[in-house]
Every structure is written in C-alpha cells, then in structure tokens.
Protein backbone atom coordinates (compact mmCIF):
# COMPACT_ATOMS: atom_id res chain seq x y z
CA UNK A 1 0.00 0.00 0.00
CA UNK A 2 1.30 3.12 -0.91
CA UNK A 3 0.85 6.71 0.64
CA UNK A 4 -0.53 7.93 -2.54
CA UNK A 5 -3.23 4.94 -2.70
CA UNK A 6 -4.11 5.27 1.15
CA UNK A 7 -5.08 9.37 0.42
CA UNK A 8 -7.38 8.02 -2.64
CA UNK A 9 -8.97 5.24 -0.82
CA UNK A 10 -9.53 7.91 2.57
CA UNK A 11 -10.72 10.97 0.17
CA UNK A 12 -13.11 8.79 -1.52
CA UNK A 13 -14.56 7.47 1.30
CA UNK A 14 -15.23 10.75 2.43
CA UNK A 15 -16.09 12.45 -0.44
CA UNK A 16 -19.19 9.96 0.07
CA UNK A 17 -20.55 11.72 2.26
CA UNK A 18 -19.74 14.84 1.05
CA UNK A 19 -21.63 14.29 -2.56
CA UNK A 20 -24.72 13.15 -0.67
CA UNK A 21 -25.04 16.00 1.58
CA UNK A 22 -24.37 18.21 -1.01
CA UNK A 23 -26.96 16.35 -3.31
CA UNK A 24 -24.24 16.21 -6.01
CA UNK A 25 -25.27 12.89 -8.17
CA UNK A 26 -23.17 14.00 -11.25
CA UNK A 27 -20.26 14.07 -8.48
CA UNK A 28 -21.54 10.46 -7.22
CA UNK A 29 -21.40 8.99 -10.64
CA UNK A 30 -17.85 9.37 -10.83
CA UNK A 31 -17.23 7.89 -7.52
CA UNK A 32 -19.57 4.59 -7.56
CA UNK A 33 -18.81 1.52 -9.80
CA UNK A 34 -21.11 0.86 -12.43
CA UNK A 35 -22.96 -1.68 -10.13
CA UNK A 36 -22.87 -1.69 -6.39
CA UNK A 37 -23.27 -3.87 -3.59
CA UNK A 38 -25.32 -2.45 -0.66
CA UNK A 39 -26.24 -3.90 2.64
CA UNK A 40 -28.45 -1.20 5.05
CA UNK A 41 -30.17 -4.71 5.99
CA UNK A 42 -29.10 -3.97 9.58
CA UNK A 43 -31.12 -0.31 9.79
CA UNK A 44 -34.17 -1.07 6.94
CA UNK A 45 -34.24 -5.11 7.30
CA UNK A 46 -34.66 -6.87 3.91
CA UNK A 47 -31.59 -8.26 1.71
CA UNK A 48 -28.62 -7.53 0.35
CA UNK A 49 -28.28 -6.37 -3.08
CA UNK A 50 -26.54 -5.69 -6.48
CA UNK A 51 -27.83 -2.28 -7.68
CA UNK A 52 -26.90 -0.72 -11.11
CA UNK A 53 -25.27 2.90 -10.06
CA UNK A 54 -28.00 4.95 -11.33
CA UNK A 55 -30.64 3.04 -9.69
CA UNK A 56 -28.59 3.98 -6.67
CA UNK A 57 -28.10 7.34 -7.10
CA UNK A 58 -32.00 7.93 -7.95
CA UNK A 59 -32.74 5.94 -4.79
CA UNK A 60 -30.87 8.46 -2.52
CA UNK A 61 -32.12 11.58 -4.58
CA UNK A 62 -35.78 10.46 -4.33
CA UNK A 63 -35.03 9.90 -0.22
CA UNK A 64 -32.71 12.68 0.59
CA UNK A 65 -34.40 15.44 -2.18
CA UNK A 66 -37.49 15.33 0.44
CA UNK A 67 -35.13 16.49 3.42
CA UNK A 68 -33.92 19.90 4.38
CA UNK A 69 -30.36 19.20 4.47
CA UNK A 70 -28.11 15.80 5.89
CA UNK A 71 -24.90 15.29 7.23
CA UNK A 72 -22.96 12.32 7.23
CA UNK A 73 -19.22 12.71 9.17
CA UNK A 74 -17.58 9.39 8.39
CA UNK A 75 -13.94 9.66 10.30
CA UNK A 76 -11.90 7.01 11.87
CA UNK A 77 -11.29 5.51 7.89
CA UNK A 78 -9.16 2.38 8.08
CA UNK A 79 -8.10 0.93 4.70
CA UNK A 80 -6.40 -2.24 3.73
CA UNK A 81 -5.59 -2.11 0.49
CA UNK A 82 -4.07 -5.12 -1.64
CA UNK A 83 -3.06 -4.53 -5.15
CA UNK A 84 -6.06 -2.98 -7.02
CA UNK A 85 -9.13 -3.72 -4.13
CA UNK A 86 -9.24 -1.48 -0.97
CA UNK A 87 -11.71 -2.56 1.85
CA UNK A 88 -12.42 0.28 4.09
CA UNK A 89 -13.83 0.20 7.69
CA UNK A 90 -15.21 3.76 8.71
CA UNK A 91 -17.32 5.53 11.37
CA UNK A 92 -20.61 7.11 10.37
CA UNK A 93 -22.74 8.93 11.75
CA UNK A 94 -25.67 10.49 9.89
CA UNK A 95 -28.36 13.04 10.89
CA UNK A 96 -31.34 13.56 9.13
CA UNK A 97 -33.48 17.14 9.21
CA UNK A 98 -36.82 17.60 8.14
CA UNK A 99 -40.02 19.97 9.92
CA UNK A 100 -42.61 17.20 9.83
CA UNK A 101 -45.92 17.86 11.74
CA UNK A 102 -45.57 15.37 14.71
CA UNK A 103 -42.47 15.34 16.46
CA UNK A 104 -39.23 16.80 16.31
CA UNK A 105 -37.20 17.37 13.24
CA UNK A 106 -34.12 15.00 13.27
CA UNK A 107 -33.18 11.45 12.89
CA UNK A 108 -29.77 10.41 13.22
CA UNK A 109 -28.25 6.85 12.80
CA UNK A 110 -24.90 5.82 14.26
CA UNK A 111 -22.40 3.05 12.97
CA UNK A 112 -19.93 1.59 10.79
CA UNK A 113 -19.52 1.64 7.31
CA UNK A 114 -17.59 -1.37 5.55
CA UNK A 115 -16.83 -0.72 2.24
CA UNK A 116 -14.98 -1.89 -0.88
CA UNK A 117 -13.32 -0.08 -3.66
CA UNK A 118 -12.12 -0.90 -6.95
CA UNK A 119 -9.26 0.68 -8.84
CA UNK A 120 -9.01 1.06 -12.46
CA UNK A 121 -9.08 4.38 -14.03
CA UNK A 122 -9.75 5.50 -10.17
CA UNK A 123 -10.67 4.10 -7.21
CA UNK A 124 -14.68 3.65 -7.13
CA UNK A 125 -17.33 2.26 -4.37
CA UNK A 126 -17.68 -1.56 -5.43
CA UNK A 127 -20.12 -2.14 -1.90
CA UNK A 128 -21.11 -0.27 1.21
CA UNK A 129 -22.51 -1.67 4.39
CA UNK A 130 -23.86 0.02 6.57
CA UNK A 131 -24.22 -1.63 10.21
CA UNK A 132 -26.02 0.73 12.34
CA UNK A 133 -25.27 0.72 16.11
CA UNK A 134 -27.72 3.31 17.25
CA UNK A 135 -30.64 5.48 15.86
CA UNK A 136 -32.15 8.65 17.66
CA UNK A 137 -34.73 11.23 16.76
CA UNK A 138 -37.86 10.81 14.72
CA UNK A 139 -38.10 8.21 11.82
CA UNK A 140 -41.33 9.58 10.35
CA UNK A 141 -38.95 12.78 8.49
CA UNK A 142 -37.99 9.70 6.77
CA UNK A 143 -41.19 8.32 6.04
CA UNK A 144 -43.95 10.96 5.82
C-alpha cells in the first residue's frame, strides 16, 4: 500500500458523504462503480443487493431530495488495500433534518460503514454496508 493509494482510498470514502449531503449525483457517478453492492439490511431489514449505479443514485435523490439538508461525518477511515481492491472500515454517523408535523425534526443513525473499492481508471465504491449501532430522533422525516 502506498501513501498515494491510502489518500485516494480515505478521500473517496469521504467524499461519500460529502456528494450526498451536497446532493451532487453527477459528483456520485464518478465515484460509484457501475454496479454496487449495498447492505443497510441492519437499519431497513430486507436483503442484500446488487444495484446498477443509477438506480442507486435515484434511490438516494428520491429519499434525501425530500429532506432539508443531511450530514454524514464518516472519520476514523481504516483501509487495507491489496493490489487494485481497498476494503475500508469507517465511522458514520448520519443526521437527518426535516419539519414534519408530529415530532421533532431529526433522525440520526450511528455506525460503521464497511466498504470496498475498486481501482481502475480510479478508485470507485464496489459495496457499502452500513451496520447501524444506534438510531435517535424521529423516523417519520424519513417516512412521511
């Protein structure tokens, strides 16, 4: 692992978060592979899955578009990275604003991301899991 690789695999990581809060999807394109594995199974229940990129994308825009802002601080990024696949383990935590009309106006989730990147012309998100250790606030911003 080089120095140069470890500030690629640690900016992307972070520019994650960055893109989403910022609602930047063009930004987002560039940093996702073309299909991605995602696992919130441990906040939302269900399955794992394989999504195509855009479907991704539009997912988040039609969920966060609805909010009044988000912020996701993901520090503490720890990559191993062996030839051209980086896995990543990161803190999250995420809080969610909305003015809903019953109760208050935040929900915030707390945990780790794992994720995986792929290098070829740069280093994209492959997979992200999410495993939440904590939730506060009001879900229904989420769901109203």
């Amino acid at each position: 692992m080089t120095i140069e690789d470890r500030y690629q695999v640690e900016t992307a990581v972070s520019r994650l978060g960055r893109l989403v809060d910022d609602r930047d999807w063009d930004g987002l394109t560039g940093l996702l592979a073309e299909t991605v594995e995602v696992d919130y199974t441990s906040l939302w229940g269900g399955e794992p899955e394989k999504v195509a990129r855009e479907v991704l994308i539009g997912r988040w825009r039609d969920l966060l578009t609805k909010l009044d802002a988000t912020q996701h601080v993901i520090t503490n990024v720890l990559p191993e990275i062996t030839g051209d696949t980086a896995t990543v383990t990161a803190n999250v935590v995420a809080v969610h604003r909305r003015t809903v009309s019953t109760g208050g106006p935040l929900w915030t989730v707390g945990g780790t991301y794992h994720i995986r990147l792929g290098r070829g012309d740069a280093w994209r998100i492959e997979s992200i899991t999410l495993r939440a250790a904590w939730t506060d606030g009001n879900l229904a911003i989420m769901t109203q």
